[in-house]
N, C-alpha and C. Protein backbone atom coordinates (compact mmCIF):
# COMPACT_ATOMS: atom_id res chain seq x y z
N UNK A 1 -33.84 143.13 84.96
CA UNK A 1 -34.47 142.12 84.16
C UNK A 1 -33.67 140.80 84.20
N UNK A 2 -32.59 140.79 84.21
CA UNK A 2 -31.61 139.32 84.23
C UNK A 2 -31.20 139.40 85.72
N UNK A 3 -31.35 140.16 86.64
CA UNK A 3 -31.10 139.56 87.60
C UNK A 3 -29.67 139.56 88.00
N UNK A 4 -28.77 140.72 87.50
CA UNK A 4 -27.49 140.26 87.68
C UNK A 4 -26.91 141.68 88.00
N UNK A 5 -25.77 141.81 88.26
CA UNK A 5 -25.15 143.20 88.49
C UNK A 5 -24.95 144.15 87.25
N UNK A 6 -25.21 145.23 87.10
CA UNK A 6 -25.31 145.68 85.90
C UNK A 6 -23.64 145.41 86.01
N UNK A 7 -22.52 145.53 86.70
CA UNK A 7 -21.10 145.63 86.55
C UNK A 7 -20.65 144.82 85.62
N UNK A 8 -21.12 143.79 85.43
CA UNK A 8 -21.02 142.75 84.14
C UNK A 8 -21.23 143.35 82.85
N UNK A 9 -21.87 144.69 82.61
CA UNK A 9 -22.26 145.08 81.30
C UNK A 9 -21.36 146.40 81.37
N UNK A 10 -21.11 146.95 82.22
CA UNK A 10 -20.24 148.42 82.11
C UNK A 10 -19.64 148.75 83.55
N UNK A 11 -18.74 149.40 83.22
CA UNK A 11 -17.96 149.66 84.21
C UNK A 11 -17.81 150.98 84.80
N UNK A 12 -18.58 151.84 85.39
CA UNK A 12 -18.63 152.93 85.56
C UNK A 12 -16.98 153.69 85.83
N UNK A 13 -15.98 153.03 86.62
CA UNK A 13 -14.57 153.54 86.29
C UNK A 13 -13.23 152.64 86.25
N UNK A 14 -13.52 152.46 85.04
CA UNK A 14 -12.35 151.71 84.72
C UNK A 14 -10.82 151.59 84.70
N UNK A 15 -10.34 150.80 85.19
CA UNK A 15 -9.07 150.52 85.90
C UNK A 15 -9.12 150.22 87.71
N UNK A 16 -10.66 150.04 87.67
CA UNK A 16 -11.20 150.24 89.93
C UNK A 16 -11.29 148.50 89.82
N UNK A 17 -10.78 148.85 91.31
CA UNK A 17 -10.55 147.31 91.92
C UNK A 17 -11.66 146.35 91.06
N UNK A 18 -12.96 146.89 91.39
CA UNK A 18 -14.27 145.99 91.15
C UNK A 18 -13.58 145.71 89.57
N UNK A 19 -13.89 146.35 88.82
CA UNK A 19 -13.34 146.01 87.34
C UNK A 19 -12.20 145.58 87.28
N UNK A 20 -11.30 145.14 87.46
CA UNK A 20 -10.28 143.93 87.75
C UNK A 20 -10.74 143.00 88.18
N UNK A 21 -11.30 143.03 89.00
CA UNK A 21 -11.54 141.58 89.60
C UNK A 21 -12.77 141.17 88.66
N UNK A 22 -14.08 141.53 87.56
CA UNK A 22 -15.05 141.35 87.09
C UNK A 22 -14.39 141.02 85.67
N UNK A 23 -13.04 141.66 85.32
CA UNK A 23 -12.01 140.97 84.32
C UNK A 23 -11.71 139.63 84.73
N UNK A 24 -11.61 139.20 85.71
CA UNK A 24 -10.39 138.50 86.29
C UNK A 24 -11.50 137.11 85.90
N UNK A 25 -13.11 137.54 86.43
CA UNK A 25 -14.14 136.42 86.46
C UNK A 25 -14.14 135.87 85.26
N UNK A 26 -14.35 136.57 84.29
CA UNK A 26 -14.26 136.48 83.15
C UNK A 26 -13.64 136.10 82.09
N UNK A 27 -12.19 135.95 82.62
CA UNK A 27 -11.21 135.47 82.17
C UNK A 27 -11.10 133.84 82.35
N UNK A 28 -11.76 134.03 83.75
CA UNK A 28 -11.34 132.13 84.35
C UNK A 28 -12.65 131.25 83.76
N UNK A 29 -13.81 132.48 83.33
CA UNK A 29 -14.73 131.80 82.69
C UNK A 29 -14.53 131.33 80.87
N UNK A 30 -13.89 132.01 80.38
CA UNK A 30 -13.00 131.84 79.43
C UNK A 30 -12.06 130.65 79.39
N UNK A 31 -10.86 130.16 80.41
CA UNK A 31 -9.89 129.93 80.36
C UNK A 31 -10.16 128.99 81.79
N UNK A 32 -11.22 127.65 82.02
CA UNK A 32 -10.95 127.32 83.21
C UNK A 32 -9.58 126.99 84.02
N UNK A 33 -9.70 127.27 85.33
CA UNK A 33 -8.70 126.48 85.72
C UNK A 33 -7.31 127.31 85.58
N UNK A 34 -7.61 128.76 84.99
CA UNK A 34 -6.28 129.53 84.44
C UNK A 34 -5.92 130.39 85.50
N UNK A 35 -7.24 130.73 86.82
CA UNK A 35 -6.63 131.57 87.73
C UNK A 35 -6.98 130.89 88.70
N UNK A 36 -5.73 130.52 89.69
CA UNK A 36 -5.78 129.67 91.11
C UNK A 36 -5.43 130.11 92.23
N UNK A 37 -6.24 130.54 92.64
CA UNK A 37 -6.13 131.34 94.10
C UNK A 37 -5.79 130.86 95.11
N UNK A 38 -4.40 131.06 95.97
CA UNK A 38 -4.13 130.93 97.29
C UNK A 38 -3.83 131.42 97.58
N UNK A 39 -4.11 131.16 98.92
CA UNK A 39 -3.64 132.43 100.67
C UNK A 39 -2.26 132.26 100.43
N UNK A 40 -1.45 133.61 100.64
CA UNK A 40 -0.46 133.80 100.91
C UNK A 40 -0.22 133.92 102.02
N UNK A 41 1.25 133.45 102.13
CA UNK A 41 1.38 134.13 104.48
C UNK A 41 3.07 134.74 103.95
N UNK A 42 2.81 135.91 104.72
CA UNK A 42 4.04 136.99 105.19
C UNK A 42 4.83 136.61 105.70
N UNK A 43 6.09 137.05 105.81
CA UNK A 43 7.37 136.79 106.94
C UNK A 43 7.91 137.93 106.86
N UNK A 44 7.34 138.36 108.39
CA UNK A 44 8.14 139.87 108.48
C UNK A 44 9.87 140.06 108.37
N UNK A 45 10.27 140.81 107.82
CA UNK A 45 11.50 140.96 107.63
C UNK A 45 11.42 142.50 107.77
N UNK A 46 12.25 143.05 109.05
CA UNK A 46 12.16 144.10 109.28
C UNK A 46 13.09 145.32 108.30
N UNK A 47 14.10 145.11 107.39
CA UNK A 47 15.15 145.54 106.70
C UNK A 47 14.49 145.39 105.71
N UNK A 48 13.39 145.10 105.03
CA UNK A 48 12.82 145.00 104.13
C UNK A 48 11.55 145.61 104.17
N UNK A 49 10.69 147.01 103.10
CA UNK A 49 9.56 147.08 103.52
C UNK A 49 8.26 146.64 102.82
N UNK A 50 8.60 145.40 101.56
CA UNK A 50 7.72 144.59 101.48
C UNK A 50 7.79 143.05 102.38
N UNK A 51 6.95 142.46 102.64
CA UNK A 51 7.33 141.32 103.38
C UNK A 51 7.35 140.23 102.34
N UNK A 52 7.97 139.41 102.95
CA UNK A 52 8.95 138.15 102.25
C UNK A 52 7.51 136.84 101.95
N UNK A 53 7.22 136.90 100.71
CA UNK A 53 5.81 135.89 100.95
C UNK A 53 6.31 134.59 100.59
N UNK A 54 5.45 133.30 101.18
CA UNK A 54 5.76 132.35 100.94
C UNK A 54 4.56 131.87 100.37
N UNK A 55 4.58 131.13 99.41
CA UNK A 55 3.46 130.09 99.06
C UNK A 55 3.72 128.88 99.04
N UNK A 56 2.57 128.39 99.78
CA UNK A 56 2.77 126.84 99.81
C UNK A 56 1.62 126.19 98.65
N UNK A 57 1.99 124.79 97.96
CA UNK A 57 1.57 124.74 96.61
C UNK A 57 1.64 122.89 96.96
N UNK A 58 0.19 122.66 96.95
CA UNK A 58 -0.01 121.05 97.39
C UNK A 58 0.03 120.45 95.92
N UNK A 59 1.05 119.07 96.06
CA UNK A 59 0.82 118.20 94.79
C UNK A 59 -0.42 117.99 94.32
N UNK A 60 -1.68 117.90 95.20
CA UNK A 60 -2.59 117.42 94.69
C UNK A 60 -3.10 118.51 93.87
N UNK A 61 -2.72 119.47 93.39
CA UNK A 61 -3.01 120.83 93.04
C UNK A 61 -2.82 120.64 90.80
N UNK A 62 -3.54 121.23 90.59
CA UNK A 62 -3.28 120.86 89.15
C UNK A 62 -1.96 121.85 88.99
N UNK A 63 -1.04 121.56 88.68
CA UNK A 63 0.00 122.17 88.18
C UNK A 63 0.64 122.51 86.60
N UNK A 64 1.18 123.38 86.67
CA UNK A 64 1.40 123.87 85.44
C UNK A 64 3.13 122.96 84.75
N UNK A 65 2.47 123.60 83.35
CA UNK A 65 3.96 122.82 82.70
C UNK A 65 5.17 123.46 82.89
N UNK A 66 4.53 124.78 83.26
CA UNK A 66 5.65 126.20 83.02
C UNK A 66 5.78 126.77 85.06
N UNK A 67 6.56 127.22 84.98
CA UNK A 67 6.56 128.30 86.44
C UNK A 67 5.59 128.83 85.97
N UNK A 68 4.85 128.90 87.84
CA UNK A 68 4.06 129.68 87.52
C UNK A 68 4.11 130.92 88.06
N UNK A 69 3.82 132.53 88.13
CA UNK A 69 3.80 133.81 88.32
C UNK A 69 2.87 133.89 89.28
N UNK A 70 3.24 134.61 90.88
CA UNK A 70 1.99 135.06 91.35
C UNK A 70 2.52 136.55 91.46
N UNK A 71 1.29 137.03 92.03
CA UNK A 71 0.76 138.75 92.22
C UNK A 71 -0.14 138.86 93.59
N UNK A 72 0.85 139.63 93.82
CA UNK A 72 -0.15 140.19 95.06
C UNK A 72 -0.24 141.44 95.40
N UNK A 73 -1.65 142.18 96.01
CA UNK A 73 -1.91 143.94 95.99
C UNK A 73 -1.48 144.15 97.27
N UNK A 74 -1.33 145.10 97.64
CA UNK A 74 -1.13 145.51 98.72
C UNK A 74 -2.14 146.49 99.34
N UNK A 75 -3.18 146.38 98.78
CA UNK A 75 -4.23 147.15 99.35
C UNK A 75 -5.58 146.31 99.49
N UNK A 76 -5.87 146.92 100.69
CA UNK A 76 -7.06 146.12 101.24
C UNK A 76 -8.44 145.61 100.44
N UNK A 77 -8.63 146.80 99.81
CA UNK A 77 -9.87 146.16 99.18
C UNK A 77 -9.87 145.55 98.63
N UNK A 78 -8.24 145.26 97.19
CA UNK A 78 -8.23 143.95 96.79
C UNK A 78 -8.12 143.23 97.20
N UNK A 79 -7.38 143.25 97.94
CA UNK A 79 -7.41 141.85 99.32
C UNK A 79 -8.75 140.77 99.29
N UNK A 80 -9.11 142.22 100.18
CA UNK A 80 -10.88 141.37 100.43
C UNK A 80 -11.64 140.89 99.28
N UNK A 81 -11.38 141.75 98.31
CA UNK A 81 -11.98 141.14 97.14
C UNK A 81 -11.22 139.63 96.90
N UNK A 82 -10.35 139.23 96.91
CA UNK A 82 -9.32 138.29 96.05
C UNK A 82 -9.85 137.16 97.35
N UNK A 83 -9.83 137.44 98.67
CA UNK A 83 -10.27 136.67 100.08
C UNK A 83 -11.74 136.34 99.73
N UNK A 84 -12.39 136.97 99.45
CA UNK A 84 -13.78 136.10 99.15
C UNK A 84 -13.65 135.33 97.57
N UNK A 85 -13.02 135.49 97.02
CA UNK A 85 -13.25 134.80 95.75
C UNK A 85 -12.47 133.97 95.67
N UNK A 86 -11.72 133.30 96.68
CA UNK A 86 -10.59 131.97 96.77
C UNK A 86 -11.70 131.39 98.27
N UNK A 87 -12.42 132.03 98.58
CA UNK A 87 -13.28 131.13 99.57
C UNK A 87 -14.55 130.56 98.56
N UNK A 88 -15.15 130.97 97.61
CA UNK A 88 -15.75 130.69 96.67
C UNK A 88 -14.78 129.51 96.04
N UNK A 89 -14.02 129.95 95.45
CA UNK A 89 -13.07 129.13 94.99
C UNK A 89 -13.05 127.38 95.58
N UNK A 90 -12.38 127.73 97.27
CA UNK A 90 -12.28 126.45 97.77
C UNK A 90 -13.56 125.70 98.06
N UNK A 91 -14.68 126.86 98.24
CA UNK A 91 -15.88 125.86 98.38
C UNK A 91 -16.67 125.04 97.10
N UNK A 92 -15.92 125.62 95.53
CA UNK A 92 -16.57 124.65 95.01
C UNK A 92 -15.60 123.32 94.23
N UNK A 93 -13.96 123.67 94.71
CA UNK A 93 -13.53 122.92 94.84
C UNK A 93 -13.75 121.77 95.34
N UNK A 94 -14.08 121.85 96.93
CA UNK A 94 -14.57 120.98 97.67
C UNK A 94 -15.83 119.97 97.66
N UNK A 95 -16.94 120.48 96.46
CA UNK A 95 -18.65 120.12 95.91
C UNK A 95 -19.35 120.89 96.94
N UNK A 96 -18.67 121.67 98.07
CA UNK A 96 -20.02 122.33 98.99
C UNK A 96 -20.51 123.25 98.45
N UNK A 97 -20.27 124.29 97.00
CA UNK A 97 -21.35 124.68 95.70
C UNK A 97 -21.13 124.15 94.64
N UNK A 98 -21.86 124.26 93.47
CA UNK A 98 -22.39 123.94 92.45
C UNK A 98 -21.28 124.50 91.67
N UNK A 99 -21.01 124.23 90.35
CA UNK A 99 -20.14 125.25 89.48
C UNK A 99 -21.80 126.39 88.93
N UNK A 100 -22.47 125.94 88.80
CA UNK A 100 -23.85 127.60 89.04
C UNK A 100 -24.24 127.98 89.46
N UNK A 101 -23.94 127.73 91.11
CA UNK A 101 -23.84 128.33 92.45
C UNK A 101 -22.76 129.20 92.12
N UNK A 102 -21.10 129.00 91.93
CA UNK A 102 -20.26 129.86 91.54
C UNK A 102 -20.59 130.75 90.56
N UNK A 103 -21.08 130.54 89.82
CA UNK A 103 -21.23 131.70 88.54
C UNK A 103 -22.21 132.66 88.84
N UNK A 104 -23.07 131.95 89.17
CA UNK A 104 -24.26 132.92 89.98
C UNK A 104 -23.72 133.72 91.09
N UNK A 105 -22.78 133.42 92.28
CA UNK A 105 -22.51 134.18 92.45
C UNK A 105 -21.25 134.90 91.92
N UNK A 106 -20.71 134.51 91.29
CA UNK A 106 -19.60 136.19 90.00
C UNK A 106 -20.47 136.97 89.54
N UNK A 107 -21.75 136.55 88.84
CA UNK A 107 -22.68 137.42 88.30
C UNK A 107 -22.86 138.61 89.16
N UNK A 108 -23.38 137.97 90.06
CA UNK A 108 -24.04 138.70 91.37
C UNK A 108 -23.03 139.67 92.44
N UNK A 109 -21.93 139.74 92.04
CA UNK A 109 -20.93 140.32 93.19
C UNK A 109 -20.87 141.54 92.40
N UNK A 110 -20.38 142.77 93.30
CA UNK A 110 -20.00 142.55 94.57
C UNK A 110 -21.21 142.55 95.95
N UNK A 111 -22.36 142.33 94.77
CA UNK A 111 -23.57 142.39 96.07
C UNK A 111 -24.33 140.64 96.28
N UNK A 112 -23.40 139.85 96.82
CA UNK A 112 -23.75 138.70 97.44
C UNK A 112 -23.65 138.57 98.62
């Protein structure tokens, strides 16, 4: 009837990737501007068996008053999940969607 993922109303198992990340929407819909997604890049370090991440962080970037904390999974599906939703991200950064182009599609994921 609304047209939307039922995942927005219940979570069939909670604590699963999808429900983190349908928290996560929800949160930034709450709190704009509070979760900022960027690509991370690796540097293999072989004596080490997490790799060494770097983030790069452009002035033109709204920045915080405080350090800020990142997180990253090490498993794929969050991955992919977190990789399409910072491509969302940069595209409506950019005006090539709508901010209800974006919401419409959070509603709508993970079937967009």
């Amino acid at each position: 009837m609304l047209k939307v993922n039922p995942l927005n109303f219940h979570s069939p198992v909670p604590g699963s990737a999808e429900d983190v990340i349908q928290t996560l929407f929800w949160m930034e819909e709450e709190i704009p501007g509070a979760i900022c997604l960027t690509q991370l890049v690796g540097t293999p370090d072989e004596t080490n068996p997490f790799p060494n991440i770097v983030v790069q962080h452009s002035d033109s970037d709204e920045q915080a008053t405080e350090a800020t904390t990142g997180l990253y999974f090490q498993d794929s599906v969050m991955n992919n999940y977190l990789r399409e939703w910072l491509l969302h991200q940069q595209e409506l950064r950019r005006g090539e969607i709508t901010r209800d182009q974006y919401f419409e599609w959070k509603l709508n994921w993970p079937y967009t």
